[in-house]
PDB file of N, CA and C in Angstrom:
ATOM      1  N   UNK A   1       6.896 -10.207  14.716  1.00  0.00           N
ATOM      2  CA  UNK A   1       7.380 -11.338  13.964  1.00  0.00           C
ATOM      3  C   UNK A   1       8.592 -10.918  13.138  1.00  0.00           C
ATOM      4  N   UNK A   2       9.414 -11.693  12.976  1.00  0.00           N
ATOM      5  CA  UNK A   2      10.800 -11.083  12.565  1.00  0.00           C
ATOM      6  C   UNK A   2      10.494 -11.225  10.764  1.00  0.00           C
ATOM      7  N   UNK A   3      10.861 -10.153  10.142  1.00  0.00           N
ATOM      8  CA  UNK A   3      10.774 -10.089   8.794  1.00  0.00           C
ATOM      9  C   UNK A   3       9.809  -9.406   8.644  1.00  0.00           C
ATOM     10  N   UNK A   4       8.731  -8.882   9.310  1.00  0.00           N
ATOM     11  CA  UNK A   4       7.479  -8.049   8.873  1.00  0.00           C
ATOM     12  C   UNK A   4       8.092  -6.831   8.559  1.00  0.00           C
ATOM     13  N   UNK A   5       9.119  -6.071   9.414  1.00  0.00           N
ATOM     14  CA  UNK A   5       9.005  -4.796   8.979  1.00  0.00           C
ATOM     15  C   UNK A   5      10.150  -4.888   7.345  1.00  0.00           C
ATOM     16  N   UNK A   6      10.373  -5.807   7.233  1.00  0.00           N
ATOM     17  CA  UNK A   6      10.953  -6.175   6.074  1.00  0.00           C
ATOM     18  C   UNK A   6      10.241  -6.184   4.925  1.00  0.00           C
ATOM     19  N   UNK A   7       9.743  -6.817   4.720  1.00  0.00           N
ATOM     20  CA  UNK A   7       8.404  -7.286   4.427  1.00  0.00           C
ATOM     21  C   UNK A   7       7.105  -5.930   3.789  1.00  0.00           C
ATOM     22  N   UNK A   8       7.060  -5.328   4.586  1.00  0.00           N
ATOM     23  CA  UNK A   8       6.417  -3.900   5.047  1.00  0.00           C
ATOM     24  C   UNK A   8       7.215  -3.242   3.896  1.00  0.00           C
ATOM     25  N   UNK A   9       8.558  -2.832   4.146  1.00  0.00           N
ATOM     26  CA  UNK A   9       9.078  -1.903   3.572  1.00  0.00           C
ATOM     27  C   UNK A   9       9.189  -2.329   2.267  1.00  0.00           C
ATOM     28  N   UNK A  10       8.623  -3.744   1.994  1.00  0.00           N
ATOM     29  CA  UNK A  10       9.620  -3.771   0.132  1.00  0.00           C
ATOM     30  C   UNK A  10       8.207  -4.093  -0.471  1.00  0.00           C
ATOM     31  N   UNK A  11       6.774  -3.738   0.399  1.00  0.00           N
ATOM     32  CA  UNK A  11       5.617  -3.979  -0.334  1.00  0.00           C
ATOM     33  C   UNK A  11       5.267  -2.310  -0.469  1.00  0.00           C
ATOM     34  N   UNK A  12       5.524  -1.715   0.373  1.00  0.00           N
ATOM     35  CA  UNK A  12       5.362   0.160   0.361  1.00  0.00           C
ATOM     36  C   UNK A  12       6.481   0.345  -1.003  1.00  0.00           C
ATOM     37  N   UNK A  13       7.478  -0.020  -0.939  1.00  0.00           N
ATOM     38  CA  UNK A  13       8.394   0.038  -2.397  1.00  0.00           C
ATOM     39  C   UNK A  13       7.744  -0.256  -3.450  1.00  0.00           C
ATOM     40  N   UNK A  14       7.495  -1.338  -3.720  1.00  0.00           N
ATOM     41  CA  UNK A  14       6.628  -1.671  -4.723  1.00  0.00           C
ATOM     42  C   UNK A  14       6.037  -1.380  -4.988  1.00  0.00           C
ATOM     43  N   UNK A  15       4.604  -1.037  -4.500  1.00  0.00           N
ATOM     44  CA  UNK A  15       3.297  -0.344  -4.822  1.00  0.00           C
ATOM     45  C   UNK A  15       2.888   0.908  -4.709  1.00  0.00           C
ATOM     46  N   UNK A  16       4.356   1.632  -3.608  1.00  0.00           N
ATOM     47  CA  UNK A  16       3.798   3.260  -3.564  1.00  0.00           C
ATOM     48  C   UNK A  16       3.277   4.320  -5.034  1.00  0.00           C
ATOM     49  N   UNK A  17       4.391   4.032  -5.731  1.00  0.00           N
ATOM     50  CA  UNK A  17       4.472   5.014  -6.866  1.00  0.00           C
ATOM     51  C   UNK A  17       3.324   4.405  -7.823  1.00  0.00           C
ATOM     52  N   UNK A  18       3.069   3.376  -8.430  1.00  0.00           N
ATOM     53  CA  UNK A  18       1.951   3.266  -8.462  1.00  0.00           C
ATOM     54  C   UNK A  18       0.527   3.638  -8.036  1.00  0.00           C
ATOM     55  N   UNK A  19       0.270   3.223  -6.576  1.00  0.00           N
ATOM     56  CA  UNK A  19      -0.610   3.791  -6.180  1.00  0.00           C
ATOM     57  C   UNK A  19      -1.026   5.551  -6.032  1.00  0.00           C
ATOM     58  N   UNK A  20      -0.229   5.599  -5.647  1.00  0.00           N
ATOM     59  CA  UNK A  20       0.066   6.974  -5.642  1.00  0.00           C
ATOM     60  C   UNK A  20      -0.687   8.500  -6.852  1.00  0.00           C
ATOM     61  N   UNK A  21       0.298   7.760  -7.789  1.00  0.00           N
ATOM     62  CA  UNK A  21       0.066   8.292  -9.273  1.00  0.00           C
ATOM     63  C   UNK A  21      -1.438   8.444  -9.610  1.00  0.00           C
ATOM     64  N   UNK A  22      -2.133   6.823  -9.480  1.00  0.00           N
ATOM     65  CA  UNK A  22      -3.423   6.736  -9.238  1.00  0.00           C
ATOM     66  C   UNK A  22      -4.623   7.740  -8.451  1.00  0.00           C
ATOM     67  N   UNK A  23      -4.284   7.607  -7.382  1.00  0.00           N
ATOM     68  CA  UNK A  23      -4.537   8.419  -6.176  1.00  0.00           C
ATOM     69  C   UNK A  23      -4.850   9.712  -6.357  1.00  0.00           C
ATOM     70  N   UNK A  24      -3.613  10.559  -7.066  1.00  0.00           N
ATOM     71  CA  UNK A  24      -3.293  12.154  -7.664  1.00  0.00           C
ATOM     72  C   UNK A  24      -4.226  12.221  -8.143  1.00  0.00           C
ATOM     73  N   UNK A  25      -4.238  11.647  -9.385  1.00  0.00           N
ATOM     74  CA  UNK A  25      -5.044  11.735 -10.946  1.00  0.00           C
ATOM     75  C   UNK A  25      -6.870  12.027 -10.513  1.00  0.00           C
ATOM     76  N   UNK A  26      -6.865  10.737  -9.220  1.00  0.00           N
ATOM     77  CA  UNK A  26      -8.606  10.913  -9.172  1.00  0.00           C
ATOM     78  C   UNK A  26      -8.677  11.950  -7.791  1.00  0.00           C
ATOM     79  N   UNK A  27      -7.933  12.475  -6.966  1.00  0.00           N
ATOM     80  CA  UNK A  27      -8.449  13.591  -6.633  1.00  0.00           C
ATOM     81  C   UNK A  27      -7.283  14.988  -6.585  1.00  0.00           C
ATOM     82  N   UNK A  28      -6.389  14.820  -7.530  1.00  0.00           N
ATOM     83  CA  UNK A  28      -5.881  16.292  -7.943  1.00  0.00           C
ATOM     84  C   UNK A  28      -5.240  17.149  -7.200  1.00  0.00           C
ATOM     85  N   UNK A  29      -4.836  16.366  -5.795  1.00  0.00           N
ATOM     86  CA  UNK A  29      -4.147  16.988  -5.290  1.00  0.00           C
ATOM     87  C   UNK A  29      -3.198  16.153  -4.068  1.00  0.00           C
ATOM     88  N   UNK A  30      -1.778  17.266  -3.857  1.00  0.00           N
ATOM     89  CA  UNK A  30      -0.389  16.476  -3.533  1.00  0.00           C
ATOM     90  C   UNK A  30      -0.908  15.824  -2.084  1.00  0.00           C
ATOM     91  N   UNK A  31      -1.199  16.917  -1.231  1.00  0.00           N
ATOM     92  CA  UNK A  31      -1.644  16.520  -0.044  1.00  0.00           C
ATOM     93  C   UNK A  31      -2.530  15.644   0.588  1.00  0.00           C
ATOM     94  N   UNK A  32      -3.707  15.478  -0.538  1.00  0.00           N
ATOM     95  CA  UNK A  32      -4.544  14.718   0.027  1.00  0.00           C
ATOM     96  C   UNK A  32      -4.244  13.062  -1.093  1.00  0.00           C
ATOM     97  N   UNK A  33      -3.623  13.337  -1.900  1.00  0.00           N
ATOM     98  CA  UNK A  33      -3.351  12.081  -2.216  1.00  0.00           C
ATOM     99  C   UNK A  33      -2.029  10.968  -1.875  1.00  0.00           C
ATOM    100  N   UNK A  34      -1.270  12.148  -0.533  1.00  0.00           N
ATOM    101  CA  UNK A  34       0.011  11.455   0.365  1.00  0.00           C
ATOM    102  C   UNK A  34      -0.717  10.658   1.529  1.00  0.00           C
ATOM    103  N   UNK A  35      -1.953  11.713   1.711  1.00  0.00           N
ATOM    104  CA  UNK A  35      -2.647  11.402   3.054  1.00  0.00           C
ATOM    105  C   UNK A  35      -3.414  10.272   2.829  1.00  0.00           C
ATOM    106  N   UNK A  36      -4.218   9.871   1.655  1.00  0.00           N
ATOM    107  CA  UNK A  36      -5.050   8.731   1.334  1.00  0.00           C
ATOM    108  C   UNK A  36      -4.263   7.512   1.118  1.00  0.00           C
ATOM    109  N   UNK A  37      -3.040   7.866   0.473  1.00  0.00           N
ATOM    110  CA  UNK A  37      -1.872   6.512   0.670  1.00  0.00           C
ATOM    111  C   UNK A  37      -1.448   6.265   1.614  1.00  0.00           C
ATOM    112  N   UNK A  38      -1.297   7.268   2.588  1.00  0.00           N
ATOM    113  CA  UNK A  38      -0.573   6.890   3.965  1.00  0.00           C
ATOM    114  C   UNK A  38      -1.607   5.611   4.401  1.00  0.00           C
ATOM    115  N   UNK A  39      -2.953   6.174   4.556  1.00  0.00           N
ATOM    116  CA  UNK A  39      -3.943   5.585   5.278  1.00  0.00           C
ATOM    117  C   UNK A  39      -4.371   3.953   4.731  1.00  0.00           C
ATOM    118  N   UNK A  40      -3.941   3.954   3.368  1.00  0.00           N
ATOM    119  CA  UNK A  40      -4.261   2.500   2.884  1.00  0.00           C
ATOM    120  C   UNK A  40      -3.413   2.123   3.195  1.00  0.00           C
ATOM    121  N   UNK A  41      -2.110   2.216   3.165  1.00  0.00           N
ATOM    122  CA  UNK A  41      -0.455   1.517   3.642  1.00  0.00           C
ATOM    123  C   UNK A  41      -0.939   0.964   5.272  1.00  0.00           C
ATOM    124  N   UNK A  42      -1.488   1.885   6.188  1.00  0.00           N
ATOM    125  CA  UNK A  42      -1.642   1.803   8.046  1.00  0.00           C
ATOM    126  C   UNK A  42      -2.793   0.516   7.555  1.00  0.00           C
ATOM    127  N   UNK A  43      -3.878   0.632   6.706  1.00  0.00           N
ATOM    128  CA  UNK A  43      -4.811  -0.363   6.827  1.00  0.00           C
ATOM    129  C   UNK A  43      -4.335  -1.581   6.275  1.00  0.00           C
ATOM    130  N   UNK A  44      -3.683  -1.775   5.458  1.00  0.00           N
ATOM    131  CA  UNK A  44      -3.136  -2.907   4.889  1.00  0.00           C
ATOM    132  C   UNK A  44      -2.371  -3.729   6.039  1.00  0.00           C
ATOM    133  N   UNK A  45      -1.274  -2.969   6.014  1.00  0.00           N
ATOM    134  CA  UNK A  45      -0.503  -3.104   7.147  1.00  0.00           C
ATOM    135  C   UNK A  45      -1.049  -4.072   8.563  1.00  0.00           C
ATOM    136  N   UNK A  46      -2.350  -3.561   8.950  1.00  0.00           N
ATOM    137  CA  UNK A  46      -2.686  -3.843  10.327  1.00  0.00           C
ATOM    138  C   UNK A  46      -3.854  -4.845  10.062  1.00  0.00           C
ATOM    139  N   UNK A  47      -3.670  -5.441   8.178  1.00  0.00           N
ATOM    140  CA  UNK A  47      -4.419  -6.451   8.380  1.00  0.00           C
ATOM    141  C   UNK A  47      -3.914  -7.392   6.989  1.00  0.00           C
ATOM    142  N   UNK A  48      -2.581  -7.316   7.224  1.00  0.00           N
ATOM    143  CA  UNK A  48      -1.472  -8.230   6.113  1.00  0.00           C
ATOM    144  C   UNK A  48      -1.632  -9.385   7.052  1.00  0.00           C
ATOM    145  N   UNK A  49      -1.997  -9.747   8.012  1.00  0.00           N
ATOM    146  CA  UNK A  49      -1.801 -11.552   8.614  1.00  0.00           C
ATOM    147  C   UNK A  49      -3.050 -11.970   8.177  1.00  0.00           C
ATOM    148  N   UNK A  50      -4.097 -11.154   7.535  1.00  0.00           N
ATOM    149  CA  UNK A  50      -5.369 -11.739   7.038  1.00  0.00           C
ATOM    150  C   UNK A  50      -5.079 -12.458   5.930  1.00  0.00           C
ATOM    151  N   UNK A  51      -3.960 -11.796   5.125  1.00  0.00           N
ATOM    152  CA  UNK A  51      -3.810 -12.222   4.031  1.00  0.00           C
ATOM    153  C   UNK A  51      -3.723 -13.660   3.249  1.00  0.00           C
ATOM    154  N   UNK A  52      -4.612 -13.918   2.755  1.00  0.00           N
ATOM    155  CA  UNK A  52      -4.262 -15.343   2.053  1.00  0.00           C
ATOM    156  C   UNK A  52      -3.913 -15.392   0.242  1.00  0.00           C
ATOM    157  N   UNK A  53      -3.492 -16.197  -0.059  1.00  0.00           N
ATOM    158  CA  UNK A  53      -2.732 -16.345  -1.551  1.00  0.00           C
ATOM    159  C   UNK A  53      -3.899 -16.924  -2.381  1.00  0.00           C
ATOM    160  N   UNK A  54      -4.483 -15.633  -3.247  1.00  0.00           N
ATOM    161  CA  UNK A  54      -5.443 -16.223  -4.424  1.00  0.00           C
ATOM    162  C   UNK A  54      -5.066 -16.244  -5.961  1.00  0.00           C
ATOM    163  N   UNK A  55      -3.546 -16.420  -5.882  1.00  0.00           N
ATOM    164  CA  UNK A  55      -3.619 -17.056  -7.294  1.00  0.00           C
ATOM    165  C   UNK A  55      -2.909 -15.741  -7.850  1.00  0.00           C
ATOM    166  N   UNK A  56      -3.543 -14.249  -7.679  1.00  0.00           N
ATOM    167  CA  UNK A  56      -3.368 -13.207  -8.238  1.00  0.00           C
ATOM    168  C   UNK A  56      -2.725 -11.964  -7.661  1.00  0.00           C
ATOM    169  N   UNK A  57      -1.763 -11.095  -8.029  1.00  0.00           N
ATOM    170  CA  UNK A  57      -0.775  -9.981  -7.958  1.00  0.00           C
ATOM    171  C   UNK A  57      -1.323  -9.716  -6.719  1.00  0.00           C
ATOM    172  N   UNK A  58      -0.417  -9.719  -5.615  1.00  0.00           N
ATOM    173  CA  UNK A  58      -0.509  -8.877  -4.452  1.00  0.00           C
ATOM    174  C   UNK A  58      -1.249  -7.299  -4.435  1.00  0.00           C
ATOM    175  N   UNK A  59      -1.131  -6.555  -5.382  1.00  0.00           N
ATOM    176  CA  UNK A  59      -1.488  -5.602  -5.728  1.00  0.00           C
ATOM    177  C   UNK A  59      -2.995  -5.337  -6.206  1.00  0.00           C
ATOM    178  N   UNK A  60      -3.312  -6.260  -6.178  1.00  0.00           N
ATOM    179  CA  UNK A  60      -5.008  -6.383  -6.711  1.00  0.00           C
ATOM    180  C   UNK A  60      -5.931  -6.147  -5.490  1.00  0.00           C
TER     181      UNK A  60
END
């Protein structure tokens, strides 16, 4: 669909460093907290057409 990978890239912008930061803090380390973001980004990702609008921050 045209605009997804658009789309994609400016919601990984938004929420990486956030999440991320998060991520570190509760398990303390670089590698496994790149690898646990990668994996929520692939799951999100492959189920963003589920998505419906409840009112509240995309990020929730």
């Amino acid at each position: 669909m045209a605009g997804d990978s658009a789309a994609s890239t400016q919601l990984y912008s938004v929420y990486i460093e956030t999440m991320y930061r998060y991520v570190f803090y509760r398990v303390g380390g670089k590698a496994t907290a790149e690898d646990l973001c990668s994996e929520v980004f692939v799951r999100a990702f492959a189920h963003l057409h589920t998505f419906a609008w409840q009112g509240r921050n995309f990020g929730a």
